[in-house]
Protein backbone atom coordinates (compact mmCIF):
# COMPACT_ATOMS: atom_id res chain seq x y z
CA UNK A 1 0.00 0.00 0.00
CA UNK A 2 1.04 3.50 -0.84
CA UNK A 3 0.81 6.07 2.06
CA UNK A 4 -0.86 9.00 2.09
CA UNK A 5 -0.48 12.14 3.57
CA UNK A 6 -2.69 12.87 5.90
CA UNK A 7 -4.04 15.99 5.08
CA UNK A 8 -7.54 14.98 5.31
CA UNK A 9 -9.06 11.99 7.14
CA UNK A 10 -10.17 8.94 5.43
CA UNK A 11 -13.98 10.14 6.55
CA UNK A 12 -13.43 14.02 4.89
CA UNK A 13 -12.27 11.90 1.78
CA UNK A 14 -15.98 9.95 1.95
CA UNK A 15 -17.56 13.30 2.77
CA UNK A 16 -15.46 14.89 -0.17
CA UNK A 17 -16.21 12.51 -2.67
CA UNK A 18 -20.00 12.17 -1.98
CA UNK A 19 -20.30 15.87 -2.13
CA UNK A 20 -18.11 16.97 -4.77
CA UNK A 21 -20.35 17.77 -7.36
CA UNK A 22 -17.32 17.97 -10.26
CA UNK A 23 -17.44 14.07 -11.85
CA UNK A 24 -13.43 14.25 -12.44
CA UNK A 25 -13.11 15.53 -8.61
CA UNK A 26 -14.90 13.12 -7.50
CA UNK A 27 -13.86 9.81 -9.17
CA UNK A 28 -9.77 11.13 -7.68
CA UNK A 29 -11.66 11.90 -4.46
CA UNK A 30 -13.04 8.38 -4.46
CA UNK A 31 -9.75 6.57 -5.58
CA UNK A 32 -8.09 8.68 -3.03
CA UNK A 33 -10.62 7.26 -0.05
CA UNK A 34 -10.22 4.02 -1.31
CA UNK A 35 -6.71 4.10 -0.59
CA UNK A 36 -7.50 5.14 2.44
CA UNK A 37 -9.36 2.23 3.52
CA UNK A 38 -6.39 0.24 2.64
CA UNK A 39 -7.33 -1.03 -0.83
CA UNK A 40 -4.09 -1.39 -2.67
CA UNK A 41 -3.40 0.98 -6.22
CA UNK A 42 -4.10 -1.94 -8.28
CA UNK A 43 -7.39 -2.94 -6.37
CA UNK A 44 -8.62 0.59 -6.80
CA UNK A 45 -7.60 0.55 -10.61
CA UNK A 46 -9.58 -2.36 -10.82
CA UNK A 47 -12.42 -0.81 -9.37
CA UNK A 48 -12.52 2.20 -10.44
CA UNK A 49 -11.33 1.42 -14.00
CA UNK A 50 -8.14 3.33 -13.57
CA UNK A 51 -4.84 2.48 -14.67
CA UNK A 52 -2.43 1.48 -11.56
CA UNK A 53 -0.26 3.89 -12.99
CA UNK A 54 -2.82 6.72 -12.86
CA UNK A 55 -3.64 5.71 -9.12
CA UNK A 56 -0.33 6.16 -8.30
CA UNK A 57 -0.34 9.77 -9.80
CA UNK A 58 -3.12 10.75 -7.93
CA UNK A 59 -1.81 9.59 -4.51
CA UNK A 60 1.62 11.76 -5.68
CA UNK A 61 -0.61 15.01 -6.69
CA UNK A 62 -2.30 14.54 -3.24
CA UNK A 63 0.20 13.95 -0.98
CA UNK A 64 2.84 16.81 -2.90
CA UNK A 65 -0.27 19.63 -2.70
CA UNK A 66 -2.97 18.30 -0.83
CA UNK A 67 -7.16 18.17 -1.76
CA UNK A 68 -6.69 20.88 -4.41
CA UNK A 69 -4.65 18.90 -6.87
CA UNK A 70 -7.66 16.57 -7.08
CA UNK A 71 -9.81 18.65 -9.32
CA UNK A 72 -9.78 18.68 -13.01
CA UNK A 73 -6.57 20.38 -13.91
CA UNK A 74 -7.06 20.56 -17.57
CA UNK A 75 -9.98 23.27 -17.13
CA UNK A 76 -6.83 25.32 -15.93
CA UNK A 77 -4.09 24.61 -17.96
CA UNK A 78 -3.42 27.84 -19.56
CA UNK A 79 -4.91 27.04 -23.19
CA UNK A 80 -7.08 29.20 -25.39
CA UNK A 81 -9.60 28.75 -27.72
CA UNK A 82 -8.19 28.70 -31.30
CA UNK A 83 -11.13 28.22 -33.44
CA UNK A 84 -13.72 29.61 -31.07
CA UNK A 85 -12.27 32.71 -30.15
CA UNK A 86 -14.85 35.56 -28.68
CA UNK A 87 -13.70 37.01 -32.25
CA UNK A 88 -15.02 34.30 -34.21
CA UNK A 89 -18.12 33.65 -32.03
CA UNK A 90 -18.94 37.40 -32.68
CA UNK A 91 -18.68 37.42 -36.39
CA UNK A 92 -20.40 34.04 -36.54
CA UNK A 93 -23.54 35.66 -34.71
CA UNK A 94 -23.90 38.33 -37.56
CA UNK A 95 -23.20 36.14 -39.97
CA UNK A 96 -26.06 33.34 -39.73
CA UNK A 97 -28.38 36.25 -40.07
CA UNK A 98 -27.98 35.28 -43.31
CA UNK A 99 -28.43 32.51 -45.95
CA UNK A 100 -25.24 30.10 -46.36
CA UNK A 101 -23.41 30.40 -49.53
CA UNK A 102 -24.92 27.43 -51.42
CA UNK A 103 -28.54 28.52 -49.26
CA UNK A 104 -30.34 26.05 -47.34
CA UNK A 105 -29.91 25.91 -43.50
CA UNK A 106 -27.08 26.27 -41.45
CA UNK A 107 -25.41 23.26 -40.56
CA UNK A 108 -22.34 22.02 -38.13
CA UNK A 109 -20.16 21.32 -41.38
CA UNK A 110 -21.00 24.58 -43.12
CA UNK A 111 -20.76 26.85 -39.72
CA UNK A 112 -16.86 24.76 -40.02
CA UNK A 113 -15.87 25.61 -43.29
CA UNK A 114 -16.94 28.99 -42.76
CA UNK A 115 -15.08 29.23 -39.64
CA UNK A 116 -11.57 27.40 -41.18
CA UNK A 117 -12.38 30.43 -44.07
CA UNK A 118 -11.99 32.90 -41.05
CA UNK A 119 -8.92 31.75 -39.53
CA UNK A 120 -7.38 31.12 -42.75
CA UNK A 121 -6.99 27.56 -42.15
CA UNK A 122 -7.51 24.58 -45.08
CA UNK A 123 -9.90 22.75 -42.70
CA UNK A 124 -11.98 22.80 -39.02
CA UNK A 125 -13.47 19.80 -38.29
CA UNK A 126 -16.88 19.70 -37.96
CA UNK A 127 -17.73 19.06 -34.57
CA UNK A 128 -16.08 22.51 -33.90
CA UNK A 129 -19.05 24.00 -36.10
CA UNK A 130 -21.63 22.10 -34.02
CA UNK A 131 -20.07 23.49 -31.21
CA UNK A 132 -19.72 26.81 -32.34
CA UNK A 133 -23.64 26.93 -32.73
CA UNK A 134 -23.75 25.54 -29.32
CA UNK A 135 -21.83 28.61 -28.06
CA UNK A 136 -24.12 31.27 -29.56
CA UNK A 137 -26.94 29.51 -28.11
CA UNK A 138 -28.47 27.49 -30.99
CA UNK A 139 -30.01 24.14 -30.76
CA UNK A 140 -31.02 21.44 -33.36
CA UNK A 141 -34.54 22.26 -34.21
CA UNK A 142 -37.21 19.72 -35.31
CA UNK A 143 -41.04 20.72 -36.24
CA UNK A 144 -43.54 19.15 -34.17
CA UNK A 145 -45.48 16.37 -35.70
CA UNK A 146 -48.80 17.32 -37.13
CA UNK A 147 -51.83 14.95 -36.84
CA UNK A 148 -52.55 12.90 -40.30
CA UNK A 149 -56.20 14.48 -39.94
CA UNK A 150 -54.92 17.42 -39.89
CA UNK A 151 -54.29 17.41 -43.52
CA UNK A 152 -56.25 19.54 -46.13
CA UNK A 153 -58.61 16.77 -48.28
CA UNK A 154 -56.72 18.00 -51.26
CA UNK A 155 -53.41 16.80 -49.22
CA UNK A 156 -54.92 13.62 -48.41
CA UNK A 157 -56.00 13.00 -52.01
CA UNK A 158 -52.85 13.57 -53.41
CA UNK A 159 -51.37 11.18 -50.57
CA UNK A 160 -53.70 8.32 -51.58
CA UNK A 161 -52.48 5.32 -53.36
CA UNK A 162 -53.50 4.92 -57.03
CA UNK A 163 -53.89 0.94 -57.64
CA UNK A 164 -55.67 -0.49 -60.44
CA UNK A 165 -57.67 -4.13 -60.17
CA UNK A 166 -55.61 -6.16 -62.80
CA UNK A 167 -57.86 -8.79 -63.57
CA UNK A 168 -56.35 -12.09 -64.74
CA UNK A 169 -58.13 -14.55 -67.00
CA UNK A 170 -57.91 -18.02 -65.45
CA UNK A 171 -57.43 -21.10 -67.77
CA UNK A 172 -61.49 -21.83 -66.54
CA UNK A 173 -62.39 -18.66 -68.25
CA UNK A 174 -63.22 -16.69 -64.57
CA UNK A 175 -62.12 -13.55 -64.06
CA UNK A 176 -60.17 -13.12 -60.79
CA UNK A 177 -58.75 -10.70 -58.89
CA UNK A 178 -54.94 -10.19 -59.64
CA UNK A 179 -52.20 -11.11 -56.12
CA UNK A 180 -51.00 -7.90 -54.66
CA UNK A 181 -48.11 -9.95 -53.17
CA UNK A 182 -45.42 -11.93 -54.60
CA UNK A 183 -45.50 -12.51 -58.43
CA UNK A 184 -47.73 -13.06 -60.64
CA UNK A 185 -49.23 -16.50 -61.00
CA UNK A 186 -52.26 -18.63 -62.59
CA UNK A 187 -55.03 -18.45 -60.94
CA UNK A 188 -56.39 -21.46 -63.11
CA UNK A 189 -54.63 -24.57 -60.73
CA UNK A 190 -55.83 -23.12 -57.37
């Protein structure tokens, strides 16, 4: 077993990790009670679906700087945006006010070429344009279904099936009504 550092109490870790309402916080704050409780790295990797390795970086991070290296650290690594820059999100806003180049709707893949067209770039992916309508506050829109009845009788007209009786000469000489399934066969040997 690895030791920890006791800056908090293997019940504060429970309390932490139950209340911890960050999902990355609290799966280190649960590893980290776990520990505690003397499970062993590689049990708590099991559990937890870890690697042993990453186990053993948490229990470093925690015992070097205490509960505050167990949040999500990438939030805060220093990065920022590239493609959706306050800039970009800005012109993008006045720019759907208007029809795409080859018309239609606005779409995740167009909003991307338009924004690699921006930034000079050959190519954005296109989730980037999906999220880039996410970030002015757009959401995939769908018409609510209308009731059949609701149709006009012209619409309902035009909707209906046009089927002819075929009627097939039997080798008796009656006149029966053509199959509508399958293909066509005698009626004369039935």
């Amino acid at each position: 077993m690895t030791a920890l550092t006791p800056h908090m109490s293997s019940a504060e870790l429970a309390s932490a990790y139950k209340a911890a309402a960050d999902p990355v916080a609290k799966s280190h704050f649960h590893a980290l009670w776990l520990v505690s409780e003397d499970y062993a790295a590689a049990e708590v990797a099991g559990l937890l679906s870890f690697s042993t390795r990453w186990v053993h970086t948490l229990i470093k991070r925690y015992n070097e700087r205490g509960a505050s290296a167990l949040a999500d650290l990438r939030s805060g690594n220093g990065a920022k945006p590239r493609i959706l820059t306050p800039e970009a999100l800005a012109a993008l806003r006045q720019r759907i006010q208007t029809a795409p180049p080859d018309g239609g709707l606005w779409s995740g893949p167009k909003i991307a070429r338009w924004l690699a067209d921006f930034h000079g770039l050959k190519a954005v992916h296109d989730q980037r344009g999906w999220d880039a309508l996410v970030a002015i506050g757009y959401s995939v829109q769908k018409p609510r279904p209308r009731h059949p009845k609701a149709a006009t009788a012209e619409d309902r007209q035009a909707l209906k099936k046009t089927s002819r009786m075929r009627r097939l000469k039997s080798s008796a000489g009656i006149l029966k009504p053509a199959s509508n399934c399958g293909r066509w066969m005698s009626t004369g040997s039935a």
